[in-house]
N, C-alpha and C. Protein backbone atom coordinates (compact mmCIF):
# COMPACT_ATOMS: atom_id res chain seq x y z
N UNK A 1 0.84 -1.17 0.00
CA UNK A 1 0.00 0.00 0.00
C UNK A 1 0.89 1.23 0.00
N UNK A 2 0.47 1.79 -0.63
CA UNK A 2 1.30 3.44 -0.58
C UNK A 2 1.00 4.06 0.32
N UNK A 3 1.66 6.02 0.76
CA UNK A 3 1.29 6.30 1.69
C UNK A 3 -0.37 6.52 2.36
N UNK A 4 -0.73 6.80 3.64
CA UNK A 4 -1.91 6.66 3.99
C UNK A 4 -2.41 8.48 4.06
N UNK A 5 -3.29 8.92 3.99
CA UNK A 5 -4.24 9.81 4.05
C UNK A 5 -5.27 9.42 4.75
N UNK A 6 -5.64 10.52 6.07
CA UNK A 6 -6.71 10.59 6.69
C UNK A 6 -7.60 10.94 6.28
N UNK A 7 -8.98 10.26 6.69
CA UNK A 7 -10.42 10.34 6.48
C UNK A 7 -11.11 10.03 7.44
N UNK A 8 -12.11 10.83 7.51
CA UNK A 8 -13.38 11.13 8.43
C UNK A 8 -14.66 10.38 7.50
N UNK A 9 -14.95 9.28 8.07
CA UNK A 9 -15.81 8.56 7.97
C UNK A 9 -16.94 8.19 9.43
N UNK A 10 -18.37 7.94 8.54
CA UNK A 10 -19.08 7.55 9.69
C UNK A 10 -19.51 6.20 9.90
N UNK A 11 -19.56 5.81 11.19
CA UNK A 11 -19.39 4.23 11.44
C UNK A 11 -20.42 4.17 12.65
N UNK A 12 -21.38 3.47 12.43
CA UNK A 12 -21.78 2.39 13.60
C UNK A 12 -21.65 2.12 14.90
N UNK A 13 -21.52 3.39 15.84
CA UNK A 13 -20.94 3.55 17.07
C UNK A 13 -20.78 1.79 17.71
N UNK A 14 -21.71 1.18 17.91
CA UNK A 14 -21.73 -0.38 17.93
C UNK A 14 -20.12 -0.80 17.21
N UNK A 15 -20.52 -1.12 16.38
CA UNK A 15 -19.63 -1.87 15.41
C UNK A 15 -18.07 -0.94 15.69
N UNK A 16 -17.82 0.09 15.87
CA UNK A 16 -16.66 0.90 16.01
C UNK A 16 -16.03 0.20 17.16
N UNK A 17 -16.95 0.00 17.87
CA UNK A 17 -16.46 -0.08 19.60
C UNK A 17 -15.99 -1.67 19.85
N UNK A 18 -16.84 -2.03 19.27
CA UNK A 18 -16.21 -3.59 19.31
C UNK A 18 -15.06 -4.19 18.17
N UNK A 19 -15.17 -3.32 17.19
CA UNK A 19 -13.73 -3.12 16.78
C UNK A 19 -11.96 -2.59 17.54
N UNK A 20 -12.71 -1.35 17.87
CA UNK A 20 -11.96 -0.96 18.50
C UNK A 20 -11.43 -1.93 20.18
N UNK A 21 -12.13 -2.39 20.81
CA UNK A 21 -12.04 -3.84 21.85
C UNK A 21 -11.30 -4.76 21.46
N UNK A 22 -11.59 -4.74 20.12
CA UNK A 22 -10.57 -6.19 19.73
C UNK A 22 -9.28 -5.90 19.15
N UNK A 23 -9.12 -4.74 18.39
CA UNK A 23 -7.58 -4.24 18.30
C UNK A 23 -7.21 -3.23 18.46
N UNK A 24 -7.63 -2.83 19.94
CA UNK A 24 -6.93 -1.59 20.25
C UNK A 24 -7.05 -0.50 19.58
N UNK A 25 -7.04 1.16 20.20
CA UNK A 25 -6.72 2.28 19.65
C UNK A 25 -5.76 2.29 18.60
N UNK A 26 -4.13 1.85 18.22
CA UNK A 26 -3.24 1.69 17.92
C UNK A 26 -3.50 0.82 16.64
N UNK A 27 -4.61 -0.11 16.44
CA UNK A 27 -5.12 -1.25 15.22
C UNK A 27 -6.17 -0.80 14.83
N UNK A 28 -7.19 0.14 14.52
CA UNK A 28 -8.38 0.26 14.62
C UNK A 28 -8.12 0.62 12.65
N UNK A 29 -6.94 1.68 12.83
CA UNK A 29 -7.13 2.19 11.19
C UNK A 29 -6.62 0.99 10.30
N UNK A 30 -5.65 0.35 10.69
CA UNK A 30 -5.12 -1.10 9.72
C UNK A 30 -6.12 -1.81 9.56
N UNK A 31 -7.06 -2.05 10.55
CA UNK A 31 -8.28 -3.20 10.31
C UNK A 31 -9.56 -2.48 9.62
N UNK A 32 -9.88 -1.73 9.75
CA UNK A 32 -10.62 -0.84 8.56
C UNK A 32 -9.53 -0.78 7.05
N UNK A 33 -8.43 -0.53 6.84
CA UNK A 33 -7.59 -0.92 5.96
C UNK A 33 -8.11 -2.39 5.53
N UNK A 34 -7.69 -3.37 5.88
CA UNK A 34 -7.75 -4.51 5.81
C UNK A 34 -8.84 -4.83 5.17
N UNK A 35 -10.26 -4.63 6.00
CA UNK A 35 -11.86 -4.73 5.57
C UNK A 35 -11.80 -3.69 4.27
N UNK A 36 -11.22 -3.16 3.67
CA UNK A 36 -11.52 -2.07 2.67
C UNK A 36 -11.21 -2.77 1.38
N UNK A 37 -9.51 -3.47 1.76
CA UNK A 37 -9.02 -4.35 0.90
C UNK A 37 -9.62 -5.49 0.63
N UNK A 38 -10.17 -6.13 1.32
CA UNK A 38 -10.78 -7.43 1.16
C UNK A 38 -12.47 -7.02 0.17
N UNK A 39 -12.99 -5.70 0.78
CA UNK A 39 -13.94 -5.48 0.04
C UNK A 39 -14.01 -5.68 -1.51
N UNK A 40 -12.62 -4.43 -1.98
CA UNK A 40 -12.22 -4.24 -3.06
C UNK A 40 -11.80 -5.52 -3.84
N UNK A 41 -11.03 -6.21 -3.48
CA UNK A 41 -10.72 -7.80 -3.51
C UNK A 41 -12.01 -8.99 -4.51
N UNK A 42 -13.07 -8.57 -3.45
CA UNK A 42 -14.38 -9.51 -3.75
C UNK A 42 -15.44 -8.87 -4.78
N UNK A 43 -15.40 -7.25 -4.88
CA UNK A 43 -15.42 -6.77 -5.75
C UNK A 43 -15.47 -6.96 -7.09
N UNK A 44 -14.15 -6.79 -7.22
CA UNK A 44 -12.97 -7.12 -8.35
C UNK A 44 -13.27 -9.27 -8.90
N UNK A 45 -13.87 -9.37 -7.75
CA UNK A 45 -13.38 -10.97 -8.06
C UNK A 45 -14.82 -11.33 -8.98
N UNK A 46 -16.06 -10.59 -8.20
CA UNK A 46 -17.30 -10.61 -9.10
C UNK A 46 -17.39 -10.60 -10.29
N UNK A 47 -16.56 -8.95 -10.30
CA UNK A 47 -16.63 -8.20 -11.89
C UNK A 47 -15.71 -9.28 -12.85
N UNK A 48 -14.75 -10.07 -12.66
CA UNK A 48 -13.62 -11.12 -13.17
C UNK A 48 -15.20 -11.99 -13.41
N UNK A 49 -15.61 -12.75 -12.53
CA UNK A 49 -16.58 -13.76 -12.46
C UNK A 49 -17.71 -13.75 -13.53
N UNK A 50 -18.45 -12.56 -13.61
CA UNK A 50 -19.37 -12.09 -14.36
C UNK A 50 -18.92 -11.50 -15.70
N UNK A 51 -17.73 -11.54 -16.02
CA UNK A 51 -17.06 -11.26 -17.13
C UNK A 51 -16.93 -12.80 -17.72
N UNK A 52 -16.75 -13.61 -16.85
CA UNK A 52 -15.91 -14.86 -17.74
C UNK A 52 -17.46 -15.41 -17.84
N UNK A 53 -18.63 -15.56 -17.06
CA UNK A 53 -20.04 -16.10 -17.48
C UNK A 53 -20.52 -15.88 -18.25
N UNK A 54 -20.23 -14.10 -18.79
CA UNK A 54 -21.03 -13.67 -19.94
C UNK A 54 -20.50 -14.21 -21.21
N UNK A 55 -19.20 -14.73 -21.19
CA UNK A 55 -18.50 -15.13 -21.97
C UNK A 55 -18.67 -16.95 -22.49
N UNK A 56 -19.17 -17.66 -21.08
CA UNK A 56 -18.76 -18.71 -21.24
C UNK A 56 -19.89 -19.61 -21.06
N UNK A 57 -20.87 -18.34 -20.10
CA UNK A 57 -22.09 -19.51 -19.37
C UNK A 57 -21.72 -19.73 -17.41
N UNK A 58 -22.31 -20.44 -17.24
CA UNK A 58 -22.43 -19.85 -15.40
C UNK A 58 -20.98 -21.37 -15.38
N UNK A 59 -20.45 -20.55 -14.10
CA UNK A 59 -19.75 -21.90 -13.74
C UNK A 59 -20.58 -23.02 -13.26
N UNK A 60 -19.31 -24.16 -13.22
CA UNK A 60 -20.50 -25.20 -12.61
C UNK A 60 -19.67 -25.12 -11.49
N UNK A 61 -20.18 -26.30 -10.76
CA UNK A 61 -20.17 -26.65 -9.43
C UNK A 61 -18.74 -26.93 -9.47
N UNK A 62 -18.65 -27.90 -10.28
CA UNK A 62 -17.12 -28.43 -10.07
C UNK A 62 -16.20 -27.51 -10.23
N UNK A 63 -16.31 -26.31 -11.00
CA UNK A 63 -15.51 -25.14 -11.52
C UNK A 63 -15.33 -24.08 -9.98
N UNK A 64 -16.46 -24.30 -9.47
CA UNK A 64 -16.08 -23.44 -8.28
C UNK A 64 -15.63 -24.50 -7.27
N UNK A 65 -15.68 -25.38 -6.55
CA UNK A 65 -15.07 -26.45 -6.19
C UNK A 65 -13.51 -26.35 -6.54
N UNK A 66 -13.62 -26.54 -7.54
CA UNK A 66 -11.93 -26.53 -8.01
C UNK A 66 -11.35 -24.96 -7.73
N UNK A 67 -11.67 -24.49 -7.93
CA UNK A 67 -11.18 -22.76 -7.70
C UNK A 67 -11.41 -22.68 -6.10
N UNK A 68 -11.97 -23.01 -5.28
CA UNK A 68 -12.33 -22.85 -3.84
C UNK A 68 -10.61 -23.49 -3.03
N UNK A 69 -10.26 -24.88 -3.97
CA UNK A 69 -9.56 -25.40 -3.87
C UNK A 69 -8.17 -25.24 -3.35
N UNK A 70 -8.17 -24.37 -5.06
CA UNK A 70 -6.17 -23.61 -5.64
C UNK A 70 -6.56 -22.55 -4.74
N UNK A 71 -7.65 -21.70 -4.70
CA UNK A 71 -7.39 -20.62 -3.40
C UNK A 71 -7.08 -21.38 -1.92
N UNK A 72 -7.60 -22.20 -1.39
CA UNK A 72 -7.02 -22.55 -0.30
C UNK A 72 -5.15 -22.87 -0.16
N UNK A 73 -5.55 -23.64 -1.61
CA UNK A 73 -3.73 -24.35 -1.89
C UNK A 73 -2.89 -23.31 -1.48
N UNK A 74 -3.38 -21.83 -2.36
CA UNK A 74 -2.51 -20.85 -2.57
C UNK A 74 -2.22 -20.43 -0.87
N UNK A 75 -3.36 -20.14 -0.22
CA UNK A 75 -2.74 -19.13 1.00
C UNK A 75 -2.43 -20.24 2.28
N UNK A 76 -2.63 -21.85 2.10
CA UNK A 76 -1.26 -22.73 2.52
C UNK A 76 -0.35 -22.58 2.20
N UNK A 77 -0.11 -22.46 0.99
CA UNK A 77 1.52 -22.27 0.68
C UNK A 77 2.07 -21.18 0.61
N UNK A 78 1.46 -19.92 1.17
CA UNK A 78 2.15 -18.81 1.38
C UNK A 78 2.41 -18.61 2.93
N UNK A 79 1.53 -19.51 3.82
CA UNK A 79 1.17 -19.42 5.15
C UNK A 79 2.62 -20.23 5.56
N UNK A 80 2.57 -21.40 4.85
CA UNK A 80 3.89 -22.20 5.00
C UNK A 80 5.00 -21.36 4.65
N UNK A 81 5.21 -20.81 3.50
CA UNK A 81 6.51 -19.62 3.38
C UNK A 81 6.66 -18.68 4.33
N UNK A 82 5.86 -17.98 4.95
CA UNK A 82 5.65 -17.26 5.74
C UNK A 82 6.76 -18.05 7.53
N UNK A 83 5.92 -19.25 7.67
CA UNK A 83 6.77 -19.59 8.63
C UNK A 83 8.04 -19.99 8.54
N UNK A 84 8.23 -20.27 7.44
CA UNK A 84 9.81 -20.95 7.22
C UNK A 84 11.15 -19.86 7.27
């Protein structure tokens, strides 16, 4: 990520607070980071998804099955690099 810029956003006094409980004053902006990225992420993964259907027809079962798969494979084997 490049550098960060502040923003004033409104949030869910609820939902803020129990954020904020679980990672601290000091974690609050990385984990809103985080949830922003993952948004953008699933996003992006739709617009990919609904691009290749219009193209191809709906996946099947086994097509997402298998893709559910290599994504798990993938962030084992980065989880494993990670510790080594």
């Amino acid at each position: 990520m490049s550098g960060s810029k502040k923003y004033s956003v409104s949030l869910p006094e609820d939902l803020a607070e129990t954020v904020r409980s679980q990672v601290g004053p000091g974690g609050f902006s990385a984990y809103v980071a985080e949830a922003l990225e993952h948004r953008v992420a699933m996003d992006r993964l739709r617009e990919t998804v609904a691009g290749f259907e219009a193209d191809n027809g709906p996946l099947t079962r086994e097509e997402v099955d298998a893709a559910r798969a290599a994504l798990r494979h993938d962030r084992s084997a980065r989880a494993d690099d990670a510790a080594a």
